[in-house]
Protein backbone atom coordinates (compact mmCIF):
# COMPACT_ATOMS: atom_id res chain seq x y z
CA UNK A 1 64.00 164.38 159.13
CA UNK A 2 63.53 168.00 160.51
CA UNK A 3 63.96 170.70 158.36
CA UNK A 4 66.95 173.30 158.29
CA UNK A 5 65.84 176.77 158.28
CA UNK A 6 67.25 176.42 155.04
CA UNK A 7 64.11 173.97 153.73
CA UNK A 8 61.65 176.28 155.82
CA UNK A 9 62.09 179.13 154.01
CA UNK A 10 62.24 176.97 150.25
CA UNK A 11 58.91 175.70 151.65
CA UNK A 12 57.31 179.45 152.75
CA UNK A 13 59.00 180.42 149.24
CA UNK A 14 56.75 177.55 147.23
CA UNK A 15 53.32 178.84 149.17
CA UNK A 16 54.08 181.97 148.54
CA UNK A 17 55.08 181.11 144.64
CA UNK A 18 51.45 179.20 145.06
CA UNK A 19 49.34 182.04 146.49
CA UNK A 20 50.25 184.53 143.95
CA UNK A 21 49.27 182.29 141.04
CA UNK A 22 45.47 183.09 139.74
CA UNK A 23 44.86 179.32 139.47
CA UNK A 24 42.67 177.78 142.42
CA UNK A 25 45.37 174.57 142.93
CA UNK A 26 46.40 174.46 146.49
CA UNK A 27 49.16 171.31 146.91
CA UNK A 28 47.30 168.76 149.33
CA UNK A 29 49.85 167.71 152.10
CA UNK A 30 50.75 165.04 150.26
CA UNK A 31 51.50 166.64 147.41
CA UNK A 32 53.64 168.92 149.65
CA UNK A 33 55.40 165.69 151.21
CA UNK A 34 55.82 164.68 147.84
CA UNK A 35 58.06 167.66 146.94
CA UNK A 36 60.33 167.50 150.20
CA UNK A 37 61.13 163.35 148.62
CA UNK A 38 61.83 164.49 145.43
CA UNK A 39 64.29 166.84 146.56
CA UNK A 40 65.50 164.46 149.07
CA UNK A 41 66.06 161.86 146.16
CA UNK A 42 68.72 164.25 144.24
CA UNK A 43 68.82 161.59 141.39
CA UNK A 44 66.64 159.76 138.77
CA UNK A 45 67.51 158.26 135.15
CA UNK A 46 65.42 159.08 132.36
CA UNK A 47 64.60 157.06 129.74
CA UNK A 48 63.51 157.86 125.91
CA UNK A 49 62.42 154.71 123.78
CA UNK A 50 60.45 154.17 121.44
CA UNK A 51 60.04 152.72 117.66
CA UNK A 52 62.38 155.47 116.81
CA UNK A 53 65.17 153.15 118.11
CA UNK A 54 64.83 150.61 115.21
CA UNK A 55 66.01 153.44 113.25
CA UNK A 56 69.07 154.27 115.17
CA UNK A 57 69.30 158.00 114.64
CA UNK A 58 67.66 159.47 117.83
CA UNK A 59 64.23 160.66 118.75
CA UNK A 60 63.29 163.53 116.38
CA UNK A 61 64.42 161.06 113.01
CA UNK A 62 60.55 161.10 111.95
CA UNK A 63 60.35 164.82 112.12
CA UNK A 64 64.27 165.48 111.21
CA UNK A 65 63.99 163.41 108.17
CA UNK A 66 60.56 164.26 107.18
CA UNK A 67 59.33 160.64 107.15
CA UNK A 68 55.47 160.18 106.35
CA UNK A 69 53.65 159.19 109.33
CA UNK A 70 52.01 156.15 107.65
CA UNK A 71 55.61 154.85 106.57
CA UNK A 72 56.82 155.57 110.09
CA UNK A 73 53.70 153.91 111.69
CA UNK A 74 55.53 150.60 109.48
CA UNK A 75 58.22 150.24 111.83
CA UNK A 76 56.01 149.21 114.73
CA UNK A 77 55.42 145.65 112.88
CA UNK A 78 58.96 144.86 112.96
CA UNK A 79 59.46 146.14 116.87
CA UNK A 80 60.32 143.30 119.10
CA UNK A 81 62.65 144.10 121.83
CA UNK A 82 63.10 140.60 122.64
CA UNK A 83 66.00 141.45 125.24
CA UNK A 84 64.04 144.20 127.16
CA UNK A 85 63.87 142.71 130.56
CA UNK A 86 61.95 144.88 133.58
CA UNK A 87 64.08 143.28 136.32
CA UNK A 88 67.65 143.91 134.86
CA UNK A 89 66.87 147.91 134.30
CA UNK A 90 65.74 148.68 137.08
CA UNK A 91 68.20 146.61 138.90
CA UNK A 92 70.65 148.41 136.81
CA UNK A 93 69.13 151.89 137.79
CA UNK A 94 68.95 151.34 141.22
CA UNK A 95 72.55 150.48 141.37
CA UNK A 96 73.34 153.70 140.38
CA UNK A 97 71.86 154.81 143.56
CA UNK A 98 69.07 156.68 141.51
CA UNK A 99 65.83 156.92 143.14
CA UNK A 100 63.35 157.21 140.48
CA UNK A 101 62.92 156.25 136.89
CA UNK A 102 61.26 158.67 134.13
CA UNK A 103 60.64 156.82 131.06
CA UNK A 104 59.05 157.94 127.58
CA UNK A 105 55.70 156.68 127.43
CA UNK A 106 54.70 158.44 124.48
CA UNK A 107 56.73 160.72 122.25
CA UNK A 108 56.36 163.31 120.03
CA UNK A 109 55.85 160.46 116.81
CA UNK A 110 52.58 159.61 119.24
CA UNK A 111 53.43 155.83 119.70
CA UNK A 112 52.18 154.88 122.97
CA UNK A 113 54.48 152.62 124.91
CA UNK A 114 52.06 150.81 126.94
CA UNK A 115 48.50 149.05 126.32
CA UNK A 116 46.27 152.24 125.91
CA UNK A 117 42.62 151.76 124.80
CA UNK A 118 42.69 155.02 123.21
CA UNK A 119 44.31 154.40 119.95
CA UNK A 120 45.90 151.19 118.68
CA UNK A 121 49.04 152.63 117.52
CA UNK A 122 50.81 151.03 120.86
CA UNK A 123 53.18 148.32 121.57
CA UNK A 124 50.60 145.87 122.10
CA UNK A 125 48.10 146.27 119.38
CA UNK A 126 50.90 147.27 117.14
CA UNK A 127 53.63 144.93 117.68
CA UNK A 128 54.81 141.30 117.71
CA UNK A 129 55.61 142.32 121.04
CA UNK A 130 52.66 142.23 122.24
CA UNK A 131 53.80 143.18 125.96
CA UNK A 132 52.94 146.25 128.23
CA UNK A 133 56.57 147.62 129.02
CA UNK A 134 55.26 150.51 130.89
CA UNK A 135 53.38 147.24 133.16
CA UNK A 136 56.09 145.34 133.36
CA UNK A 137 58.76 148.16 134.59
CA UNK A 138 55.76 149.72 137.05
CA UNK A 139 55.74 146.51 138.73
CA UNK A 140 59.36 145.78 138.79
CA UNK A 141 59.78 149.36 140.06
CA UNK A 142 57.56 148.68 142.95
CA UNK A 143 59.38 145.21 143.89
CA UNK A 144 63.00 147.32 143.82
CA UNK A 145 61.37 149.88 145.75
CA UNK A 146 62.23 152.48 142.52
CA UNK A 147 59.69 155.74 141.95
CA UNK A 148 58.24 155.78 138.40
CA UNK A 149 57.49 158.81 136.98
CA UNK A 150 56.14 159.50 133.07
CA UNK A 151 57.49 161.24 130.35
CA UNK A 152 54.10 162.51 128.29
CA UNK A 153 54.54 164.83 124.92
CA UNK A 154 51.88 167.32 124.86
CA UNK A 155 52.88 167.32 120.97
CA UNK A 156 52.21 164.95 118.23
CA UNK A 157 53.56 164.52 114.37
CA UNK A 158 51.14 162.09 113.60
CA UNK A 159 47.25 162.66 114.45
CA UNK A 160 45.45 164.94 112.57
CA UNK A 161 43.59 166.72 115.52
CA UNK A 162 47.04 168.05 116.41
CA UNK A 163 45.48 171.11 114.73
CA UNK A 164 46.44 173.60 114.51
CA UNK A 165 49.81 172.64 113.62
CA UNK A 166 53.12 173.44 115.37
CA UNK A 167 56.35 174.41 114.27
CA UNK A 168 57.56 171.18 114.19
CA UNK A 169 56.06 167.84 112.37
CA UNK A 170 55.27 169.48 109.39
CA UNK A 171 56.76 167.17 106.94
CA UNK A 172 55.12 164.25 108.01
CA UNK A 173 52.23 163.78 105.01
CA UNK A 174 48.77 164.92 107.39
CA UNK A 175 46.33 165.97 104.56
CA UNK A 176 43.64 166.05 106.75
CA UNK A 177 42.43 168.19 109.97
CA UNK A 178 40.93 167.10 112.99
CA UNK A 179 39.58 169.02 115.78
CA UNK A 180 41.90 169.90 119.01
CA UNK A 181 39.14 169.13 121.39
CA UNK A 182 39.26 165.60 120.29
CA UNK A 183 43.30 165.68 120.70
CA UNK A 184 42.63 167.41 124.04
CA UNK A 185 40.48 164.59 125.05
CA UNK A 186 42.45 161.62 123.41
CA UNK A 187 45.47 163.15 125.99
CA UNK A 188 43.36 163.16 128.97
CA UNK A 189 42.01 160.02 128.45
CA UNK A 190 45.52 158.56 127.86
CA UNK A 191 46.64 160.66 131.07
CA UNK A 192 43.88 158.69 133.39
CA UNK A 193 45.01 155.55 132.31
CA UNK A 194 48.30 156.12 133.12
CA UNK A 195 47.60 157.41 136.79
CA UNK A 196 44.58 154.83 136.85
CA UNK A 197 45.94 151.15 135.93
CA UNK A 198 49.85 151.75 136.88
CA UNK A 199 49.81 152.10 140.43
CA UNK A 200 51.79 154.98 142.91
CA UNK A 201 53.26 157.72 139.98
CA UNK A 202 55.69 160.12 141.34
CA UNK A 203 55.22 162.58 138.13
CA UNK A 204 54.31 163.00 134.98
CA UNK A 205 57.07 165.42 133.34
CA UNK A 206 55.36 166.72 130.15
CA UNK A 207 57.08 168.15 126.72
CA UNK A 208 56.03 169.76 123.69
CA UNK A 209 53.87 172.94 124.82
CA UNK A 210 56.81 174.76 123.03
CA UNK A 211 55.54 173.92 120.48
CA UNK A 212 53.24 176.35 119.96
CA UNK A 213 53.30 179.93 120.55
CA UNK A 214 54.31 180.60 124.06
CA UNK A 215 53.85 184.41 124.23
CA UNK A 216 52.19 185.57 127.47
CA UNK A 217 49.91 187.38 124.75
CA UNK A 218 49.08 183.66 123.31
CA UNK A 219 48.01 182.85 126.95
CA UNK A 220 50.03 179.17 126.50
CA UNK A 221 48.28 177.45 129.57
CA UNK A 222 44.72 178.61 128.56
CA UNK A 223 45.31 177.26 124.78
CA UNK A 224 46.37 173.77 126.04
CA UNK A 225 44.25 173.63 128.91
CA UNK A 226 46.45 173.32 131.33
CA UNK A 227 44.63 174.00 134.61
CA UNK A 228 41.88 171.62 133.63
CA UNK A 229 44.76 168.58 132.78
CA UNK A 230 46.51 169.80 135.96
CA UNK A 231 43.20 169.80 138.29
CA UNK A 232 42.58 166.21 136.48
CA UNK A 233 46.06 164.71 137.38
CA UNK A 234 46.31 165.99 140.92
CA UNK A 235 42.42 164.95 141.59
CA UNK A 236 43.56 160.92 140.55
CA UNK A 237 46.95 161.23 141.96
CA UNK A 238 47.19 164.30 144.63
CA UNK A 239 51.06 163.30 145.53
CA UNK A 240 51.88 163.12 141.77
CA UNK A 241 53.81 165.86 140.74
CA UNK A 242 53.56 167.74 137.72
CA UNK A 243 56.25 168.93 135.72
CA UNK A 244 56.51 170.39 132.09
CA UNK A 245 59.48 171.46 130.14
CA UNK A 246 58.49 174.34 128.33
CA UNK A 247 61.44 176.50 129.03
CA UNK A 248 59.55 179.51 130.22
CA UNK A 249 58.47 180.41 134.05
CA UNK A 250 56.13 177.66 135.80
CA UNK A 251 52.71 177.55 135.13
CA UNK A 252 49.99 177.27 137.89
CA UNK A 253 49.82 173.57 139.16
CA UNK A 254 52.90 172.12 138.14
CA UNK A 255 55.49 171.28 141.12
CA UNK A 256 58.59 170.97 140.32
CA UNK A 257 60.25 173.24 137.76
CA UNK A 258 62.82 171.65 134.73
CA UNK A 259 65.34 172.67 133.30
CA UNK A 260 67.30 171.02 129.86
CA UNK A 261 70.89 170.26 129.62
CA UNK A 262 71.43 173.00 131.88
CA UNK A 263 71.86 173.28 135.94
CA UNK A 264 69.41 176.39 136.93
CA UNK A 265 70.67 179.57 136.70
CA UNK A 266 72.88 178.46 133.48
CA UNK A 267 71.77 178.91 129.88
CA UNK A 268 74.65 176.98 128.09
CA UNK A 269 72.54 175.07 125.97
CA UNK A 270 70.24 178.08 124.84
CA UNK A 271 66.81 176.72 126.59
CA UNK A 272 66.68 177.41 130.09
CA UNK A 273 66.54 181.29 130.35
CA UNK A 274 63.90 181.59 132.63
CA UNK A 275 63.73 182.96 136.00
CA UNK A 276 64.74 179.88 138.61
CA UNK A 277 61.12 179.40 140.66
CA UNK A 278 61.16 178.33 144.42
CA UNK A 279 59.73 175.29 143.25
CA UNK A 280 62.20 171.61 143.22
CA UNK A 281 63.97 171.89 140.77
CA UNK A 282 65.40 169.14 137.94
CA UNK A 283 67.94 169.17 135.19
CA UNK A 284 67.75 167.11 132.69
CA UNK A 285 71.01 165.65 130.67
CA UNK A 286 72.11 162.89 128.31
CA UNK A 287 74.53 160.43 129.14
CA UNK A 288 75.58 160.57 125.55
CA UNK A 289 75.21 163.14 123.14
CA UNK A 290 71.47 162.21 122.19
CA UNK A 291 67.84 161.20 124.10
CA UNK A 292 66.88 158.56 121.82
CA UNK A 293 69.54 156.00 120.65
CA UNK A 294 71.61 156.33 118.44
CA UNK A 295 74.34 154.05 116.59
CA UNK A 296 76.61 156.04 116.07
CA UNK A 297 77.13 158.73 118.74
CA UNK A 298 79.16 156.70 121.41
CA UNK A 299 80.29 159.98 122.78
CA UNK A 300 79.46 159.23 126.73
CA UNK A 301 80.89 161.72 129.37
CA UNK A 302 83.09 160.41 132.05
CA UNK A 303 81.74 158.85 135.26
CA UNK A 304 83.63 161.97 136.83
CA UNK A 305 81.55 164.63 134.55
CA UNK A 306 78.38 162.98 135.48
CA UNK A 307 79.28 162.34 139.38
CA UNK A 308 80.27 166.54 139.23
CA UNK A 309 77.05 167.00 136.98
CA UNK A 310 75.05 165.44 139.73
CA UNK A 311 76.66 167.36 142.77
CA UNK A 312 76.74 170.49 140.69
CA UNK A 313 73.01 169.80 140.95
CA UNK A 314 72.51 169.50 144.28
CA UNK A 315 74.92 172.23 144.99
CA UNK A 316 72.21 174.41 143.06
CA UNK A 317 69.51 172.76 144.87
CA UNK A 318 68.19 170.47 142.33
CA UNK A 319 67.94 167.17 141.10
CA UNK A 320 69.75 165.62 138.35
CA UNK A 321 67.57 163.39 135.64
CA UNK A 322 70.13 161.50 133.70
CA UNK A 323 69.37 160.29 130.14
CA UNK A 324 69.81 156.54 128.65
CA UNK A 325 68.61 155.87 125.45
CA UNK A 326 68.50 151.81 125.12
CA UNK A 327 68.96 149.72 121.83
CA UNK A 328 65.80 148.72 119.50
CA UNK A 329 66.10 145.20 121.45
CA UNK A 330 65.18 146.29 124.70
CA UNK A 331 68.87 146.52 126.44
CA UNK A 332 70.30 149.21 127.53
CA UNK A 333 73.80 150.29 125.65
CA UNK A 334 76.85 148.58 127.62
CA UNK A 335 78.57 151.61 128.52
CA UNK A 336 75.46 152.92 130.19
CA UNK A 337 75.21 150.26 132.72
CA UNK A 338 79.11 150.95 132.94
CA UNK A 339 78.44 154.24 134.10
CA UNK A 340 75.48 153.95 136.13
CA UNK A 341 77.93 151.04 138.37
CA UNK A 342 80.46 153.46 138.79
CA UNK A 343 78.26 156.29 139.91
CA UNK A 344 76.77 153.99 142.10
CA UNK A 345 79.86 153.17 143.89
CA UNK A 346 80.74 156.55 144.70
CA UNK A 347 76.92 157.09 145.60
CA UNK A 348 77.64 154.27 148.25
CA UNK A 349 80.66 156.55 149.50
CA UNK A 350 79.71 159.92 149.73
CA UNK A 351 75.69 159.51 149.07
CA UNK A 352 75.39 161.30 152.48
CA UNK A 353 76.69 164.53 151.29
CA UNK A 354 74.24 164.47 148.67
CA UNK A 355 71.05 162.86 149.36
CA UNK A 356 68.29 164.94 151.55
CA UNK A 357 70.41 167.57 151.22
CA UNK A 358 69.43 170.83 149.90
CA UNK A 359 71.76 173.70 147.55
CA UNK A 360 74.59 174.97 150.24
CA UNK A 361 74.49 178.78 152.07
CA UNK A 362 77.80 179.10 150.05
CA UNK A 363 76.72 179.75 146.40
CA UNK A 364 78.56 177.36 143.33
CA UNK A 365 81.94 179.09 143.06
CA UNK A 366 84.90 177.97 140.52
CA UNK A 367 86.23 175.02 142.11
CA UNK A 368 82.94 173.54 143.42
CA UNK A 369 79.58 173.72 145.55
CA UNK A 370 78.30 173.24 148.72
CA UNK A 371 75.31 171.56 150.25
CA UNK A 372 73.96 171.57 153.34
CA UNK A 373 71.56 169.33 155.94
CA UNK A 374 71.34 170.52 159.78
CA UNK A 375 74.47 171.49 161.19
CA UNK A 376 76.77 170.45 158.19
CA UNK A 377 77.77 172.14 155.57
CA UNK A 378 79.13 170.09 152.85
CA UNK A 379 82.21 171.96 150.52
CA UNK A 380 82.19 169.74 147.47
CA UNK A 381 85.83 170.92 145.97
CA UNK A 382 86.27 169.72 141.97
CA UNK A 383 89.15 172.11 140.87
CA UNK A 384 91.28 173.96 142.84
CA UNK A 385 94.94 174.96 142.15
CA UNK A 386 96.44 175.39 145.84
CA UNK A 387 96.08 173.58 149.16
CA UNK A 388 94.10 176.26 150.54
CA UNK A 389 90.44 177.35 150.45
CA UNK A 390 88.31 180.06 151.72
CA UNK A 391 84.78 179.54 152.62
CA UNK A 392 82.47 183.00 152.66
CA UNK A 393 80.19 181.91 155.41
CA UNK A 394 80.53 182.89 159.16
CA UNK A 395 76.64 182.78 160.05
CA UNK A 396 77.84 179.87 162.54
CA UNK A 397 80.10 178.76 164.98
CA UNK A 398 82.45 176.15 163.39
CA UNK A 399 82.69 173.04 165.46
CA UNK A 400 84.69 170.82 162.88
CA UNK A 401 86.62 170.30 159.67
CA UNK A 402 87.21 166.72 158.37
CA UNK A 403 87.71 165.07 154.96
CA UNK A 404 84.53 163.44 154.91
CA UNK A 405 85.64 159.79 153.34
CA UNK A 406 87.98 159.34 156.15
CA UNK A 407 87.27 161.67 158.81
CA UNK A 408 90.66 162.95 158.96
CA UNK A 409 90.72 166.47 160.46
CA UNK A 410 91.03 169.65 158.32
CA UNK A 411 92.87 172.54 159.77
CA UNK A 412 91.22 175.82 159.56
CA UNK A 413 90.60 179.26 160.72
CA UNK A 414 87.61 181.17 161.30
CA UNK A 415 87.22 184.83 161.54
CA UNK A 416 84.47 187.80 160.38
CA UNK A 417 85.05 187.22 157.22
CA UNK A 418 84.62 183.40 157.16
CA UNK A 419 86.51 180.11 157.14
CA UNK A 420 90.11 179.35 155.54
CA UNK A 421 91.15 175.47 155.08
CA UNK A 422 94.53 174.44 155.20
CA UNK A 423 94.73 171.20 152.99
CA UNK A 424 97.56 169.04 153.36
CA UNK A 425 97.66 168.73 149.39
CA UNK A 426 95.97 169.88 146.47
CA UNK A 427 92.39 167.76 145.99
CA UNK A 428 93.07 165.44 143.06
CA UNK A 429 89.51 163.51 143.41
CA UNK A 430 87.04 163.35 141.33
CA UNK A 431 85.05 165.49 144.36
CA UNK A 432 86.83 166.26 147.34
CA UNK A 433 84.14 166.58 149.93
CA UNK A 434 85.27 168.52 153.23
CA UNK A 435 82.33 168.15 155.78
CA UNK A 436 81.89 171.60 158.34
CA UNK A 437 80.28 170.90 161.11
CA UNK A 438 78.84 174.19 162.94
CA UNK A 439 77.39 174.73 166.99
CA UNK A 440 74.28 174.85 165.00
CA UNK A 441 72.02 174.62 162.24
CA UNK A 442 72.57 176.51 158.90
C-alpha cells in the first residue's frame, strides 16, 4: 500500500522521536514494517487470565484482599479449565474482525501461564491441567492467521527477589528478601522463552514498572534495566514490538506507545496524562467493567459504545485493544462472544473505513472523527443534531460525497473555508460514515 503524506510524515516523526533518544536502538526495517501493520490492524482483543479467575473477583483479588502468597499459590491445584479450547477463541476473536490477540501470560500474582522452566509455579507443573495454553493458542493463532502478542508484568506479589518492594503487594506474607538481580534474570530468562519456543510474536506489552518510583530523578528505565531487556527482545525477535504501560512518556526502545481506558489525548480515567509520542499508538479498554473476571460485574457496554470506541480510536490514530476476561473453565463469558459477533458484522461493512487507515486531517470533533487513506477522507458522524455538517478541511479538491454503505451521493459545497454536507436526514446509525473523495491525496 503506498503511503499518504499523512503516514510519511508519522514515519519521519518516529525517526526523529528515535534519534533524539540517548539509547543506541535503531528499529531494523522490519521492526519498522512491523509498526506500519500494527497500525494497519486498528484492532486486537486482550486477554487477562489467570488462577485469579477461580476466585471470581478480578485480577488484583490477591493484592486487594491481602491474601498470603502461599495460600494463593493453593488455588493452582484446583485449576482445570477443562472447557478452554484454542480453536473456538480464536475463532471467536477473529470473527470480530480483530487482528491480533494479547493475552496475560504472567500477572502481577507471578503465575506463569505457559510451561516455563524457570519456576514451577505454572500451569503445567502446577496444575491438573497439565497443558501449555500459551502453546496451544500460539499455534491455533498461526492456523487462523491471528498475531499473538504477550502481556508480561514487570511486577510480582509473590517472589521474594521482587526487592525492593513496590507500592503494591505488600500484604501478601514475604518474610524474606531476595536479590533483584536474580528477579532481573528470572524475567529475562522467562522473556527468551517466550520469543524462543512460541514462534512469530508481534509484541510483548509489559505492566508494572509503575510500580516503583517513576521520577525522572529515580531514572525508571536504568533501575529496571530496560535498555538491556529491550536490546534482548529486539536481538531474538527484531519485528517484535515493544510496548509498556507505564503511563509516563516512552522510553527508548519500545514501539508503540499505550494508553489505559483512555483514547490519547484524553485523561478520563486519571492514567494517561502523558504527552501523545509519534509512535503507534494503543488504547486499552474492558469490555466489562473489570480485566480479570469477575462474577458479578455483568456490566458490558453496548456493541455501539465499543464499535464508536474503536473508530474513536482510529479517528485519533490508534489502535483499540479490547479486554475479555474468560471464566475459571477456560470459556469465554457468553456475552463476550455476543459482542465480538456483532462488531464483527459491522467490521465486514464498513472495515474499509477503518482498517490501514490512519487518524483523519480533520481532528475528533463533537459528533465524530475522521480517518483518512489516499485520496479519501473518511467523516465518521456518531451524534449530530441537524442534517447538515461542516467539514474544516479545504487542502484538496473535492471530487465526491457518498454515504459510504450504499454509495448514495451526498450533496455538498466547497469553498475557502471548507466543505458543508447537506444530509437528507439526521444520521441515526450507530456510525454514519460519509466517504470524501478528493483530486488527490490528503
Amino acid at each position: 500500500m503506498k503511503r499518504s503524506i499523512f503516514s510519511l510524515l508519522s514515519f519521519l516523526g518516529i525517526c526523529l522521536h528515535l534519534m533524539a533518544q540517548t539509547s543506541d536502538y535503531q528499529p531494523t526495517q522490519a521492526n519498522l514494517d512491523a509498526r506500519t501493520q500494527f497500525q494497519d490492524d486498528k484492532f486486537g482483543i486482550f486477554i487477562h487470565w489467570g488462577i485469579y479467575s477461580m476466585l471470581a473477583d478480578g485480577e488484583w483479588v490477591m493484592n486487594n484482599k491481602n491474601i498470603n502468597w502461599q495460600e494463593y499459590a493453593k488455588l493452582a491445584s484446583g485449576f482445570y479449565p477443562s472447557k478452554f479450547n484454542a480453536a473456538e477463541w480464536v475463532a471467536a476473536i477473529k470473527a470480530s474482525g480483530a487482528k491480533y490477540i494479547t493475552i496475560t501470560s504472567r500477572h502481577h500474582d507471578g503465575f506463569s501461564m505457559w510451561g516455563t522452566k524457570q519456576s514451577d509455579y505454572n500451569i503445567v507443573d502446577a496444575t491438573p491441567f497439565k497443558r501449555d495454553i500459551i502453546k496451544e493458542l500460539s499455534l491455533e493463532c498461526e492456523k487462523q492467521g491471528i498475531k499473538l502478542h504477550f502481556y508480561y508484568s514487570h511486577l510480582d506479589w509473590r517472589r521474594d527477589d521482587y526487592y525492593p518492594l513496590g507500592r503494591t503487594g505488600r500484604g501478601t506474607g514475604r518474610t524474606t528478601q531476595g536479590e533483584w538481580k536474580d528477579y532481573y534474570r528470572f524475567m529475562n530468562n522467562q522473556l527468551t522463552e517466550l520469543l524462543t519456543n512460541y514462534g512469530k510474536i508481534g509484541a510483548i506489552w509489559f505492566d508494572g514498572v509503575w510500580d516503583k518510583d517513576l521520577s525522572p530523578e529515580s531514572k525508571p528505565a536504568e533501575l529496571w534495566g530496560l535498555e538491556e531487556q529491550y536490546a534482548m527482545i529486539h536481538r531474538l525477535q527484531p519485528a517484535c514490538l515493544i510496548g509498556n504501560n507505564h503511563h509516563v512518556t516512552p522510553f527508548a526502545g519500545e514501539d508503540i506507545q499505550i494508553f489505559e481506558r483512555d483514547l490519547p489525548g484524553e485523561n478520563k480515567a486519571g492514567l494517561s496524562g502523558q504527552d501523545v509520542s509519534p509512535l503507534p499508538l494503543e488504547s486499552c479498554e474492558t469490555m466489562n467493567g473489570m480485566w480479570g473476571y469477575r462474577i458479578t460485574d455483568q456490566n458490558y457496554k453496548s456493541t455501539k459504545t465499543l464499535i464508536q470506541y474503536l473508530v474513536g480510536a482510529a479517528g485519533r490514530n490508534a489502535n483499540l485493544l479490547m479486554n475479555i476476561g474468560p471464566q475459571p473453565n477456560g470459556e469465554l463469558p457468553a456475552v463476550s462472544i455476543e459482542r465480538l459477533k456483532e462488531m464483527g458484522e459491522w467490521l465486514n461493512v464498513y472495515g474499509e473505513t477503518v482498517y490501514g487507515t490512519r487518524g483523519g486531517v480533520v481532528t475528533p470533533r463533537d459528533w465524530g472523527v475522521t480517518t483518512q487513506k489516499d485520496n479519501v477522507l473518511y467523516v465518521h458522524i456518531f451524534n449530530l443534531q441537524d442534517n447538515g455538517l461542516f467539514i474544516p478541511y479545504n487542502g484538496n479538491k473535492l471530487k465526491s460525497a457518498v454515504r459510504f454503505v450504499d454509495k448514495s451521493p451526498v450533496k455538498f459545497v466547497q469553498d475557502k473555508d471548507g466543505i458543508l454536507l447537506k444530509l437528507n436526514e439526521i444520521p441515526t446509525s450507530t456510525d454514519e460514515v460519509i466517504a470524501l473523495t478528493f483530486t488527490d491525496k490528503i
